[in-house]
PDB file of N, CA and C in Angstrom:
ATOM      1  N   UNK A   1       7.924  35.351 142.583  1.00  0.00           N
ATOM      2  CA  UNK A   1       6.644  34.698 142.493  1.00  0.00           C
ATOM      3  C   UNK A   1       5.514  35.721 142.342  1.00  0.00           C
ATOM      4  N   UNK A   2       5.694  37.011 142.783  1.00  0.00           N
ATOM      5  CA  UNK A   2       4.600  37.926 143.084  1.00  0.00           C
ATOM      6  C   UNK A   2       4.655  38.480 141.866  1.00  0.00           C
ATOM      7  N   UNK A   3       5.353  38.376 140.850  1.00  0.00           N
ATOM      8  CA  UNK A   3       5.240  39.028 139.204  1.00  0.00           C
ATOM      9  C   UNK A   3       4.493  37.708 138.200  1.00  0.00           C
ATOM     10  N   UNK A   4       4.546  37.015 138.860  1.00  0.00           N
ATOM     11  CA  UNK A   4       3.974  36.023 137.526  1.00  0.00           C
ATOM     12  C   UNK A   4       2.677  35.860 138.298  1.00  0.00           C
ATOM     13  N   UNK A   5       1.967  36.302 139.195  1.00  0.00           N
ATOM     14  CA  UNK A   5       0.554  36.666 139.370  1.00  0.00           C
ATOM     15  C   UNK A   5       0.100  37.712 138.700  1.00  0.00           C
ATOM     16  N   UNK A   6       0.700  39.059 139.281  1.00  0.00           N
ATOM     17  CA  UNK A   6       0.678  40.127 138.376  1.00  0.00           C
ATOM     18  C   UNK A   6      -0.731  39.953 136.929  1.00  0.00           C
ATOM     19  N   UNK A   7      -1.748  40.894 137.007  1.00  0.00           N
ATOM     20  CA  UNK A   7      -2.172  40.793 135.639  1.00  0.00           C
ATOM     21  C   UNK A   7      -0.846  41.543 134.752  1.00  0.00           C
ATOM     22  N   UNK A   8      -1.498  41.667 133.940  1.00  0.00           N
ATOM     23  CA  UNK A   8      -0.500  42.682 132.889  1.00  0.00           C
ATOM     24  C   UNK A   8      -1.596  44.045 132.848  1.00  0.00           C
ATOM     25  N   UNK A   9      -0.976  44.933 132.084  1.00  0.00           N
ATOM     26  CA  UNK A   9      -1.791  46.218 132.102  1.00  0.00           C
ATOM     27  C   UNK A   9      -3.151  46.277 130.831  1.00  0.00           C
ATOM     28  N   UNK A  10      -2.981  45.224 129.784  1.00  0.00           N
ATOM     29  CA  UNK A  10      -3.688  44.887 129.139  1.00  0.00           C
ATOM     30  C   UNK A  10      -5.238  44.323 129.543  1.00  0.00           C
ATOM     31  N   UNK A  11      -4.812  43.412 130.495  1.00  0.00           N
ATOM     32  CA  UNK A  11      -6.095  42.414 131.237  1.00  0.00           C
ATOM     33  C   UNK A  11      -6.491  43.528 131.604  1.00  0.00           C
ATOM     34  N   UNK A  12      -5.685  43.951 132.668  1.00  0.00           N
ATOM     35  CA  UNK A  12      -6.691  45.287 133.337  1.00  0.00           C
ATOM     36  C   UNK A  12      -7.651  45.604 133.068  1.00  0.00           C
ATOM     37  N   UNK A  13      -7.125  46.509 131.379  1.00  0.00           N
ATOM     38  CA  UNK A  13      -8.040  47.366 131.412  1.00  0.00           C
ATOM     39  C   UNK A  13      -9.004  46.792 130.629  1.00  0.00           C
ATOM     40  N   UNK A  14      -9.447  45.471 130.032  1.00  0.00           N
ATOM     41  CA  UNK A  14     -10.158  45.056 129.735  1.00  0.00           C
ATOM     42  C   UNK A  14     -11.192  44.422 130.636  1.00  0.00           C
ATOM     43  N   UNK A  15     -10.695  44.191 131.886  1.00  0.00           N
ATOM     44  CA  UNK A  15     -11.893  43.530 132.873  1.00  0.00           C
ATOM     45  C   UNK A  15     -12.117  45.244 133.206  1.00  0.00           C
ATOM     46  N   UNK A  16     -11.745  46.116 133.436  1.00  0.00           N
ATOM     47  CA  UNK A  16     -11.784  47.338 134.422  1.00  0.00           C
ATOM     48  C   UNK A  16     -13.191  47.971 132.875  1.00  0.00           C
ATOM     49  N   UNK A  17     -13.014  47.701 131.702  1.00  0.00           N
ATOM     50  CA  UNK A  17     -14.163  47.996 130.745  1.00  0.00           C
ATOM     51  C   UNK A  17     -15.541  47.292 130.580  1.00  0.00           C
ATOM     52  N   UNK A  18     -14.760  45.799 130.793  1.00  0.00           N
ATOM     53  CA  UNK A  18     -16.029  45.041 130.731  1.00  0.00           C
ATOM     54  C   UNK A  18     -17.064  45.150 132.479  1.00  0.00           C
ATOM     55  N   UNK A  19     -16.510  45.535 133.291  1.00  0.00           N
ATOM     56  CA  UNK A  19     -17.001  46.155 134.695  1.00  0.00           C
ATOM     57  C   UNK A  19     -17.824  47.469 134.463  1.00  0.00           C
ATOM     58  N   UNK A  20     -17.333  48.279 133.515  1.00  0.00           N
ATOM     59  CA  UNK A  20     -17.938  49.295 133.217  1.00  0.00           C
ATOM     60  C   UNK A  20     -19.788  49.375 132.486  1.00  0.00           C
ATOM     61  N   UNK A  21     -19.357  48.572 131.655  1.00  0.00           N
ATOM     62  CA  UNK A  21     -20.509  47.923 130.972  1.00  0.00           C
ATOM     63  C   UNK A  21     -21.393  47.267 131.766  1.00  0.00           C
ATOM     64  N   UNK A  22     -21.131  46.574 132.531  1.00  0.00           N
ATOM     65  CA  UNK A  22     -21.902  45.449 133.552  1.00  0.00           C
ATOM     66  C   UNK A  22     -22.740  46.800 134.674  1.00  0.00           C
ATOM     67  N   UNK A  23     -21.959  47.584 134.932  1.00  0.00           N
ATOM     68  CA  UNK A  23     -22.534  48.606 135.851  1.00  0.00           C
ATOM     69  C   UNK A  23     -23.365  49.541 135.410  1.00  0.00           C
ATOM     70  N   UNK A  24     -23.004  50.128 134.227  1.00  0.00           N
ATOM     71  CA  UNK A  24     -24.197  50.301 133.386  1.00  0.00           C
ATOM     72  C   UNK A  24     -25.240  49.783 133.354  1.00  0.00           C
ATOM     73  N   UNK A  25     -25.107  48.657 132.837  1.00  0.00           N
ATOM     74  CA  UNK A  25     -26.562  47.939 132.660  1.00  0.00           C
ATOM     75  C   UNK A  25     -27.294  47.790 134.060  1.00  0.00           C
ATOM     76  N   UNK A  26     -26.437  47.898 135.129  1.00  0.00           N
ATOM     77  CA  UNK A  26     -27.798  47.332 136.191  1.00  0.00           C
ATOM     78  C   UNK A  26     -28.288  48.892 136.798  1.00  0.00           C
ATOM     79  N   UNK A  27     -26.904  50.152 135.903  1.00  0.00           N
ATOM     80  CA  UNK A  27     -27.687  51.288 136.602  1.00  0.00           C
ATOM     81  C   UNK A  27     -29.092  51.380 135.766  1.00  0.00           C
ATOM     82  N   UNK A  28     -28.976  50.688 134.589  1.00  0.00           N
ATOM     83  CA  UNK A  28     -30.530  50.921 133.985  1.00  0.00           C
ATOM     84  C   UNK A  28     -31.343  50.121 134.426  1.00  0.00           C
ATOM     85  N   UNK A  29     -30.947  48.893 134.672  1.00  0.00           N
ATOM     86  CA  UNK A  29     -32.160  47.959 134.981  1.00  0.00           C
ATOM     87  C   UNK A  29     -32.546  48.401 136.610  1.00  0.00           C
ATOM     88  N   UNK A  30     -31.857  48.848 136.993  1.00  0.00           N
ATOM     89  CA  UNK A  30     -32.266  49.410 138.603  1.00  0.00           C
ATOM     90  C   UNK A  30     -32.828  50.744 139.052  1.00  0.00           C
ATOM     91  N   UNK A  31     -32.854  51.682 137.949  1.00  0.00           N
ATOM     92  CA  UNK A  31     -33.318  52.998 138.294  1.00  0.00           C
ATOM     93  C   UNK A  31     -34.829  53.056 138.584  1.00  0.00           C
ATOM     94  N   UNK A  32     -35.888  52.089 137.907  1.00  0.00           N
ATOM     95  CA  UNK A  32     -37.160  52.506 138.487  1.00  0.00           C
ATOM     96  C   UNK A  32     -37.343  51.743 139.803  1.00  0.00           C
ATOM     97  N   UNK A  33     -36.507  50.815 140.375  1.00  0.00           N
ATOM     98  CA  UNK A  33     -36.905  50.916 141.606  1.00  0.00           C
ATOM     99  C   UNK A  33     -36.066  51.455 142.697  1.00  0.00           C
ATOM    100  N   UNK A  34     -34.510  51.536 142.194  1.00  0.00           N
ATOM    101  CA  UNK A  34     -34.162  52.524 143.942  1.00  0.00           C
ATOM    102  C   UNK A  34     -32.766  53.402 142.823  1.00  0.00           C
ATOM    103  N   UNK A  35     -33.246  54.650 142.571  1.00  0.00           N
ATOM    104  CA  UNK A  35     -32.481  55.493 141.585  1.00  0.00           C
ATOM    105  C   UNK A  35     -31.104  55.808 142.363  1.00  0.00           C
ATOM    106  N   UNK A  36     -31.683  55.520 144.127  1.00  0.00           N
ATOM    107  CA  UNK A  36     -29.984  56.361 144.555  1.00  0.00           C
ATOM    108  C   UNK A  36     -28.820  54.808 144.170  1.00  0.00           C
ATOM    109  N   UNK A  37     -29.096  53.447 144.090  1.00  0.00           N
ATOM    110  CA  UNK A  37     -28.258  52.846 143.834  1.00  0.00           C
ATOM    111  C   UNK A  37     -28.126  52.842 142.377  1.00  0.00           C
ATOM    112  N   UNK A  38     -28.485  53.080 142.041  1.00  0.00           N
ATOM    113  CA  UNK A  38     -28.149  53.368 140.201  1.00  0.00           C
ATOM    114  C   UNK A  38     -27.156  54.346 140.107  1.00  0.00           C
ATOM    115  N   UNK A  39     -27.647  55.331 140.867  1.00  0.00           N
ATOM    116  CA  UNK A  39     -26.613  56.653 140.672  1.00  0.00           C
ATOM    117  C   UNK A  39     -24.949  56.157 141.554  1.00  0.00           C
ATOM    118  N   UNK A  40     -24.845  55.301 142.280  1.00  0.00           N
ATOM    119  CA  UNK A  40     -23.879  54.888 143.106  1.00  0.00           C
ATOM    120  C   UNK A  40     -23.412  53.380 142.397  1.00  0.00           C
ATOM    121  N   UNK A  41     -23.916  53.363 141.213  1.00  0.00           N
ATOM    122  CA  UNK A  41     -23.031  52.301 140.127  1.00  0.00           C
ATOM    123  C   UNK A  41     -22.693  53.076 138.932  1.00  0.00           C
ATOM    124  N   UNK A  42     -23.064  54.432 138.890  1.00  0.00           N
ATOM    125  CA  UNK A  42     -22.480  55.339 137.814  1.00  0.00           C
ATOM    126  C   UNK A  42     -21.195  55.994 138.763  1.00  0.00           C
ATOM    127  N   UNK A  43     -21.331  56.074 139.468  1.00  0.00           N
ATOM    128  CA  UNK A  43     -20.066  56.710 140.506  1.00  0.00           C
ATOM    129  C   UNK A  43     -19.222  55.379 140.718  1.00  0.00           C
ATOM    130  N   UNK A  44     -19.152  54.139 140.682  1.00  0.00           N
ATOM    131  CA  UNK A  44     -18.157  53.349 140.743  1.00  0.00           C
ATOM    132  C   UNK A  44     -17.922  53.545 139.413  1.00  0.00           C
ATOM    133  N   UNK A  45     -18.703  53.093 138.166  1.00  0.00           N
ATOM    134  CA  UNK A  45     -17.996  52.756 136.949  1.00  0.00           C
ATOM    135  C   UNK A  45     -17.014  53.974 136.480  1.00  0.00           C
ATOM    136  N   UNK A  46     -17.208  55.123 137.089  1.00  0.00           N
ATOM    137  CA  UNK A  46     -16.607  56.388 136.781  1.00  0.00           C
ATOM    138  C   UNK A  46     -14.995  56.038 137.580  1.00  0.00           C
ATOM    139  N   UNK A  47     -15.312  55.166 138.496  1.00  0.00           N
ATOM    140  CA  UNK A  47     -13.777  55.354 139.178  1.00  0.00           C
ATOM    141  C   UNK A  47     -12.532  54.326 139.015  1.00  0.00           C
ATOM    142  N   UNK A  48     -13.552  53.171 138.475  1.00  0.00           N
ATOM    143  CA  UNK A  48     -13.018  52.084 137.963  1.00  0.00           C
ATOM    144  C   UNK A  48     -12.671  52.634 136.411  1.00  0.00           C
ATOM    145  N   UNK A  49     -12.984  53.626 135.829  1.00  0.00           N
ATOM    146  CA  UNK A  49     -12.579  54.114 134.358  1.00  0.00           C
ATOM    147  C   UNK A  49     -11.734  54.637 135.217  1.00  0.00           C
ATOM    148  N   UNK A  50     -11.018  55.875 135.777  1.00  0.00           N
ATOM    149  CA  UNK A  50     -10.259  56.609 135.956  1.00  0.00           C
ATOM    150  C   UNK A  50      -9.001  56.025 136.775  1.00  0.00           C
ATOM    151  N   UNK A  51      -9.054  54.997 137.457  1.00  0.00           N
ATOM    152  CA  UNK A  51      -8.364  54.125 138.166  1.00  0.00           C
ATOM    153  C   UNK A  51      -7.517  53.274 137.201  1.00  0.00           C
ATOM    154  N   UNK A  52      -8.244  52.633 135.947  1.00  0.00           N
ATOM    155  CA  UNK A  52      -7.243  52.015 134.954  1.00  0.00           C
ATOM    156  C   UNK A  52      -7.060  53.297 133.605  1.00  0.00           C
ATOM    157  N   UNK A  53      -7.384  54.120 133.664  1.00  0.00           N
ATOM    158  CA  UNK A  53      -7.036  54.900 132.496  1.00  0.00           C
ATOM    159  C   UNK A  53      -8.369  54.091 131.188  1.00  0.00           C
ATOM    160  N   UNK A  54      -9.172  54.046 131.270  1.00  0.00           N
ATOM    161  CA  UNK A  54     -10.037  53.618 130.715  1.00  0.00           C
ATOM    162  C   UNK A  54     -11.052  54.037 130.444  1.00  0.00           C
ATOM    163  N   UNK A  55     -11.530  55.049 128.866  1.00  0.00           N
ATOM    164  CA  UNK A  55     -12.080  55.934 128.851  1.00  0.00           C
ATOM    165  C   UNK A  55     -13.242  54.795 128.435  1.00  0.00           C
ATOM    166  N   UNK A  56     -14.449  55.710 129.390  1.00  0.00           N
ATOM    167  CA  UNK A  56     -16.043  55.099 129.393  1.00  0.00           C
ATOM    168  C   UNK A  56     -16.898  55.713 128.200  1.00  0.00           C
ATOM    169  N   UNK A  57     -17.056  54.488 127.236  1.00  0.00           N
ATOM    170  CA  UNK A  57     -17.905  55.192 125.600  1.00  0.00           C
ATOM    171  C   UNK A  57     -18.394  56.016 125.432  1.00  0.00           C
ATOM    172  N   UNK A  58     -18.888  56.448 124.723  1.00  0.00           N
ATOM    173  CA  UNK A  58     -19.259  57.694 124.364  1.00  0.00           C
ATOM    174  C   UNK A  58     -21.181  57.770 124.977  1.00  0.00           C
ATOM    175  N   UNK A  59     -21.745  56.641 124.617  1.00  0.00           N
ATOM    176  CA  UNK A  59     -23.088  56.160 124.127  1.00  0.00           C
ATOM    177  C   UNK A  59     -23.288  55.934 126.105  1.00  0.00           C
ATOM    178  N   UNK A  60     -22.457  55.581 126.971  1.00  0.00           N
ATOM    179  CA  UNK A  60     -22.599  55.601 128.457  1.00  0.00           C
ATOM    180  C   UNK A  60     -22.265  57.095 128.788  1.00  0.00           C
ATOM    181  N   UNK A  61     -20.936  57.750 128.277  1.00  0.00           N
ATOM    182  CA  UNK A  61     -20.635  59.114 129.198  1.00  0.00           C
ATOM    183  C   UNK A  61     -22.024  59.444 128.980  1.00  0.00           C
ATOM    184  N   UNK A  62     -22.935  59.857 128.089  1.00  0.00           N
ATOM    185  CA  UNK A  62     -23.883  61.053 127.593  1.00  0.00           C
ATOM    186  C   UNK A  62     -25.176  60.645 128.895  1.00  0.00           C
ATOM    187  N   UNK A  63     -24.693  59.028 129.349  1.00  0.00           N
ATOM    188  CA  UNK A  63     -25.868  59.099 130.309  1.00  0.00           C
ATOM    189  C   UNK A  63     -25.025  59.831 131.767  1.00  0.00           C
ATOM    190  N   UNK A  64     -24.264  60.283 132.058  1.00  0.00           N
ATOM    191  CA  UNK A  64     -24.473  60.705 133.348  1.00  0.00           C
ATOM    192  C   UNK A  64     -24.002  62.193 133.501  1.00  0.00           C
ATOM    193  N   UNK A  65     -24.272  62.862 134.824  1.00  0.00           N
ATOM    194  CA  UNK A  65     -24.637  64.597 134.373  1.00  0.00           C
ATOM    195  C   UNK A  65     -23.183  64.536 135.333  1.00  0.00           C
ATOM    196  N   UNK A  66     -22.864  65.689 134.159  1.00  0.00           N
ATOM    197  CA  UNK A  66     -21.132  65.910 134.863  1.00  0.00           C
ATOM    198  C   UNK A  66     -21.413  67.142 136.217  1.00  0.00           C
ATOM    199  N   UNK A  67     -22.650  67.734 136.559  1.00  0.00           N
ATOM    200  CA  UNK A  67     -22.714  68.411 137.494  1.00  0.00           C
ATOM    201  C   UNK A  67     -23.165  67.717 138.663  1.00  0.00           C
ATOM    202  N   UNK A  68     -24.250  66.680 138.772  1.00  0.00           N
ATOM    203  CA  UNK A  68     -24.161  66.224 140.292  1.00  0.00           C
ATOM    204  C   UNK A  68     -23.578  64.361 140.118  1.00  0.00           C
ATOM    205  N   UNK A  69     -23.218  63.886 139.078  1.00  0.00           N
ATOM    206  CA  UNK A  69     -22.619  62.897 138.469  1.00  0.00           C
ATOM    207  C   UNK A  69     -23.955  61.900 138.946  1.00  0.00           C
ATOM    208  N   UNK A  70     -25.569  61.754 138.531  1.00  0.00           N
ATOM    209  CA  UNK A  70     -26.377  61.066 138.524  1.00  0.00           C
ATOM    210  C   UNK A  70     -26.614  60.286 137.233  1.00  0.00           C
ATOM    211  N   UNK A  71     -26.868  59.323 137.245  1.00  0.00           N
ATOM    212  CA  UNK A  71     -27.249  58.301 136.095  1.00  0.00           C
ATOM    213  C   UNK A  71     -28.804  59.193 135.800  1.00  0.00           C
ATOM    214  N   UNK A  72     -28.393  59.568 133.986  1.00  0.00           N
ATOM    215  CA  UNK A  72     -29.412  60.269 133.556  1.00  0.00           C
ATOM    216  C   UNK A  72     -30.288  59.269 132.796  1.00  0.00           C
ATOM    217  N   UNK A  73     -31.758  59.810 132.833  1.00  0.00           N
ATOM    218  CA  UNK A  73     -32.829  58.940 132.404  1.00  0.00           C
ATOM    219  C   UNK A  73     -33.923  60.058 131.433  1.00  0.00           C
ATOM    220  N   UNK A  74     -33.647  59.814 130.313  1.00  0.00           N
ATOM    221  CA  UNK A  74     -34.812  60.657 129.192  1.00  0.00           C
ATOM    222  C   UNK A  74     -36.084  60.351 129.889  1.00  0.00           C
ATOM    223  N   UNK A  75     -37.065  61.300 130.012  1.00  0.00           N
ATOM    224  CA  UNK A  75     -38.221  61.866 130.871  1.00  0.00           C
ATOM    225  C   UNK A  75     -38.900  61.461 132.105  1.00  0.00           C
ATOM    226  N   UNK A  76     -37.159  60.763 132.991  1.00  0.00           N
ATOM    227  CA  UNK A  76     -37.506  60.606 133.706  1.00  0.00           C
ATOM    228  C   UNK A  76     -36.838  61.965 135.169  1.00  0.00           C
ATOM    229  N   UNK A  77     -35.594  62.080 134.973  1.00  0.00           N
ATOM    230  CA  UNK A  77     -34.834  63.105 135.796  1.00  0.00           C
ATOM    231  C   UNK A  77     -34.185  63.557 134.785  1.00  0.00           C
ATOM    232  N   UNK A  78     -34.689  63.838 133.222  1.00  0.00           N
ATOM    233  CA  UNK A  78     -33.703  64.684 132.322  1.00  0.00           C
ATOM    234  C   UNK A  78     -34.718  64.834 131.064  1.00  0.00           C
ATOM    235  N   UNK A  79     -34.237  65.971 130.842  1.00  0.00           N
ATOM    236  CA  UNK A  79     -35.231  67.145 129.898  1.00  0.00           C
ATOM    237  C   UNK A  79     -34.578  66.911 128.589  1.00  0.00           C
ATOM    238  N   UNK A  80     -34.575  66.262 126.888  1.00  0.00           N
ATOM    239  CA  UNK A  80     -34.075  66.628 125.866  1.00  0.00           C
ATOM    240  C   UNK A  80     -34.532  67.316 124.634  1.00  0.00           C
ATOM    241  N   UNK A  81     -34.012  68.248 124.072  1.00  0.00           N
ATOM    242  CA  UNK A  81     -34.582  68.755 123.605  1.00  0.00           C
ATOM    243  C   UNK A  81     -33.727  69.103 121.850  1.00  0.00           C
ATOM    244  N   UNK A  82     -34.712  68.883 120.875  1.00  0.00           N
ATOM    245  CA  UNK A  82     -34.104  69.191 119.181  1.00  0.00           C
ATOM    246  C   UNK A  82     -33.942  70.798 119.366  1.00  0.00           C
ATOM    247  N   UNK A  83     -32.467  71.498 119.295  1.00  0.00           N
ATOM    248  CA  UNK A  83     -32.551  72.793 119.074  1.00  0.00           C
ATOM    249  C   UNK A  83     -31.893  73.016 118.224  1.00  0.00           C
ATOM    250  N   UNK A  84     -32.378  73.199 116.487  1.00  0.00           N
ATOM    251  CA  UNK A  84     -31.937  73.463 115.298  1.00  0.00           C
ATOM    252  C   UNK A  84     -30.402  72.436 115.202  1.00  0.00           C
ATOM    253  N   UNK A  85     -29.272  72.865 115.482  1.00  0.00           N
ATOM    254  CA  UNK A  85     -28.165  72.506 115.220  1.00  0.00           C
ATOM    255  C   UNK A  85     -27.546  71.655 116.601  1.00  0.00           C
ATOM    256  N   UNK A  86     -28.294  71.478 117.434  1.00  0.00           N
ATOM    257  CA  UNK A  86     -27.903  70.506 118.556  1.00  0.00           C
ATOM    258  C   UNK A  86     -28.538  69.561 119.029  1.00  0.00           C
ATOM    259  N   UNK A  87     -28.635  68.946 120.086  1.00  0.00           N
ATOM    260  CA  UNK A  87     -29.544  68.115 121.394  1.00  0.00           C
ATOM    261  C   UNK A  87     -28.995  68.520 122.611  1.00  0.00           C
ATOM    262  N   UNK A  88     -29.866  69.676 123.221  1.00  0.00           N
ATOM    263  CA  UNK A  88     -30.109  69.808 124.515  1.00  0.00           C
ATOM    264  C   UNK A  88     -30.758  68.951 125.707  1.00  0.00           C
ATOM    265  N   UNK A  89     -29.440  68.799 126.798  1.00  0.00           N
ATOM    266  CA  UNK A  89     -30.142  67.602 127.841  1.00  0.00           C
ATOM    267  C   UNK A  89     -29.547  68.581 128.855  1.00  0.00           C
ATOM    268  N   UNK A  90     -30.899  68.524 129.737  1.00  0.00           N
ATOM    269  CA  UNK A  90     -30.786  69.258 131.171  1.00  0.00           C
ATOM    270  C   UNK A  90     -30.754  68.167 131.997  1.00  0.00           C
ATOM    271  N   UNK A  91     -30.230  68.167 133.176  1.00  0.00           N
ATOM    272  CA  UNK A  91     -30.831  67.552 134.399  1.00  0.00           C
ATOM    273  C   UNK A  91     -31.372  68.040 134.991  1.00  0.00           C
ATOM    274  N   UNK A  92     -32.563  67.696 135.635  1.00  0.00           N
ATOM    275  CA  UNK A  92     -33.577  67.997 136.782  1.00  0.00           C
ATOM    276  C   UNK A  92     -33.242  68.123 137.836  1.00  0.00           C
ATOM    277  N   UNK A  93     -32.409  67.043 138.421  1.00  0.00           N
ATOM    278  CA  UNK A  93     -31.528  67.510 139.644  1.00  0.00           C
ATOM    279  C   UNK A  93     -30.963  68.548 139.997  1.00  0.00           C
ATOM    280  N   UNK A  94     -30.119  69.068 138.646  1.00  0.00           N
ATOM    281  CA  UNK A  94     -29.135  69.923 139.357  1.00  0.00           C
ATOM    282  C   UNK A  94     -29.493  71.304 138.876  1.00  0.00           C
ATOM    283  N   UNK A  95     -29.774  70.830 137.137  1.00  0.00           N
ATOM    284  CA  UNK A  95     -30.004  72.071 136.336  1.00  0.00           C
ATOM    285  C   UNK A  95     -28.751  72.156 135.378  1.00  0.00           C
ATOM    286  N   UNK A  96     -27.822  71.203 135.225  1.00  0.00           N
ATOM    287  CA  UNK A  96     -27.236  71.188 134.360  1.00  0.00           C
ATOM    288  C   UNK A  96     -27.186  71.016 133.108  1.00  0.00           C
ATOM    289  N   UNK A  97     -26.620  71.719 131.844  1.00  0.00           N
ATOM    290  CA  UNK A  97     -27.024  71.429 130.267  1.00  0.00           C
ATOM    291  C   UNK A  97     -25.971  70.572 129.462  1.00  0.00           C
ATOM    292  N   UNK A  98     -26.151  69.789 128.998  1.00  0.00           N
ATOM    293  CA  UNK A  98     -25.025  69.410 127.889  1.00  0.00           C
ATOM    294  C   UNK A  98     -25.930  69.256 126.481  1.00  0.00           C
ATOM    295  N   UNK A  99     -24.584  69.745 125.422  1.00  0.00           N
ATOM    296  CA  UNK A  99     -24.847  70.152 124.592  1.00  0.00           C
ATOM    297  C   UNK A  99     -24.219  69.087 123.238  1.00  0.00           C
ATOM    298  N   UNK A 100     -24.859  68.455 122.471  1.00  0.00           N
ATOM    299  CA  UNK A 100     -24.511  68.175 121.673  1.00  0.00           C
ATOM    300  C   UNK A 100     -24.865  68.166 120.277  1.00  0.00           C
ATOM    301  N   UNK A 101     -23.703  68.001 119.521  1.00  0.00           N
ATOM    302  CA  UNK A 101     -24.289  68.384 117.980  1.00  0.00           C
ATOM    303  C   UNK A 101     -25.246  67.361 117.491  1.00  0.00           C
ATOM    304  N   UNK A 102     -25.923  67.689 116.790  1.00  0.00           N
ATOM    305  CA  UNK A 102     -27.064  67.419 116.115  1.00  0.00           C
ATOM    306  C   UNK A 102     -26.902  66.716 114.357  1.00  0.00           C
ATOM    307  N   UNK A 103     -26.788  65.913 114.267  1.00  0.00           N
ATOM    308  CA  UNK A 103     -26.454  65.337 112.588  1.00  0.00           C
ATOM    309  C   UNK A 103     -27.615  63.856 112.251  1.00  0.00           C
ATOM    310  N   UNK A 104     -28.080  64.603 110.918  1.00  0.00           N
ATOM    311  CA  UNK A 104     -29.609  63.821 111.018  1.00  0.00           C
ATOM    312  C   UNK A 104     -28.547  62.623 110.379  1.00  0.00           C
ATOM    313  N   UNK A 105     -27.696  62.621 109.385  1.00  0.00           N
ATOM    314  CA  UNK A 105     -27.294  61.684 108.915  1.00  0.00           C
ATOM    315  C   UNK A 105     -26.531  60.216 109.449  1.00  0.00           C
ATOM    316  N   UNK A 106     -25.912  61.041 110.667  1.00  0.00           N
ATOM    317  CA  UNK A 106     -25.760  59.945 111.818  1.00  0.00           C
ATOM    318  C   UNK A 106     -26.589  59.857 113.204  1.00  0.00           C
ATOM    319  N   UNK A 107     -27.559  58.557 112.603  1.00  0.00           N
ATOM    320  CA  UNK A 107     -28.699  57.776 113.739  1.00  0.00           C
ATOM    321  C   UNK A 107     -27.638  57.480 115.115  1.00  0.00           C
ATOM    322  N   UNK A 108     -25.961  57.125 115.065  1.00  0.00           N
ATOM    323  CA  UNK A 108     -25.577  56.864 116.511  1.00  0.00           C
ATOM    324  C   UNK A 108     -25.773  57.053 117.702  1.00  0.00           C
ATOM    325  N   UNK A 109     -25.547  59.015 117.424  1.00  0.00           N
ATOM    326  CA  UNK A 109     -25.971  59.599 118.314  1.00  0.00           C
ATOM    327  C   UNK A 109     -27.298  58.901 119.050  1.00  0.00           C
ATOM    328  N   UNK A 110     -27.333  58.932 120.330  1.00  0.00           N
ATOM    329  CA  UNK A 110     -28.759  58.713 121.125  1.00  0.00           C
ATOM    330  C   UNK A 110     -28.278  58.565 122.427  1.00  0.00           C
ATOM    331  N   UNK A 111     -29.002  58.841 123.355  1.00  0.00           N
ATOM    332  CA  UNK A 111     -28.944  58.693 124.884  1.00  0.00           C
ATOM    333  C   UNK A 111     -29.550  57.347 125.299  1.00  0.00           C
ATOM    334  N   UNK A 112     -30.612  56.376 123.892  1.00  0.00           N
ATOM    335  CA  UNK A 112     -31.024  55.464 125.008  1.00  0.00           C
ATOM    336  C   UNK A 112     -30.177  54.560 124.859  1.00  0.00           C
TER     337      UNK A 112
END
């Protein structure tokens, strides 16, 4: 009886993504008024990705700083910057840099 409850590994990781997304969004809609719970729904969605094997998009990883793992916010706790052949993003917090390439032809790229 306890296998035909069972999700399958499929469901999983599709609720364990669509959770990801949902936590996202309220780390944005929640950062201007209490940033430490924003930053403590980027630290669940990080564990709920790693818990189902469920890599978190590309367009979410770039928001959070792999050195103190805070939900990053353009001019608000994070510095970006056009440097010839990249996009430089610091965090304020920690002082950490990530570095990414720079291609005018693809608009995807973006942090917001």
């Amino acid at each position: 009886m306890a296998k035909s409850r069972r999700r399958s590994k499929k469901q999983g990781k599709t609720i364990a993504s669509e959770r990801i997304e949902r936590l996202f969004e309220l780390a944005d809609g929640m950062f201007k008024r209490d940033s430490a719970l924003s930053n403590r729904y980027v630290q669940l969605a990080k564990r709920i990705g790693m818990r189902h094997r469920v890599t978190i998009p590309r367009e979410y990883k770039m928001r959070i700083c792999k050195g103190c793992e805070h939900f990053l916010v353009p001019g608000a706790n994070t510095r970006v910057r056009l440097l010839g052949t990249h996009v430089s993003i610091t965090c304020l917090n920690c002082g950490t840099q990530k570095r990414y390439p720079y291609r005018k032809d693809k608009s995807n790229v973006s942090i917001e």
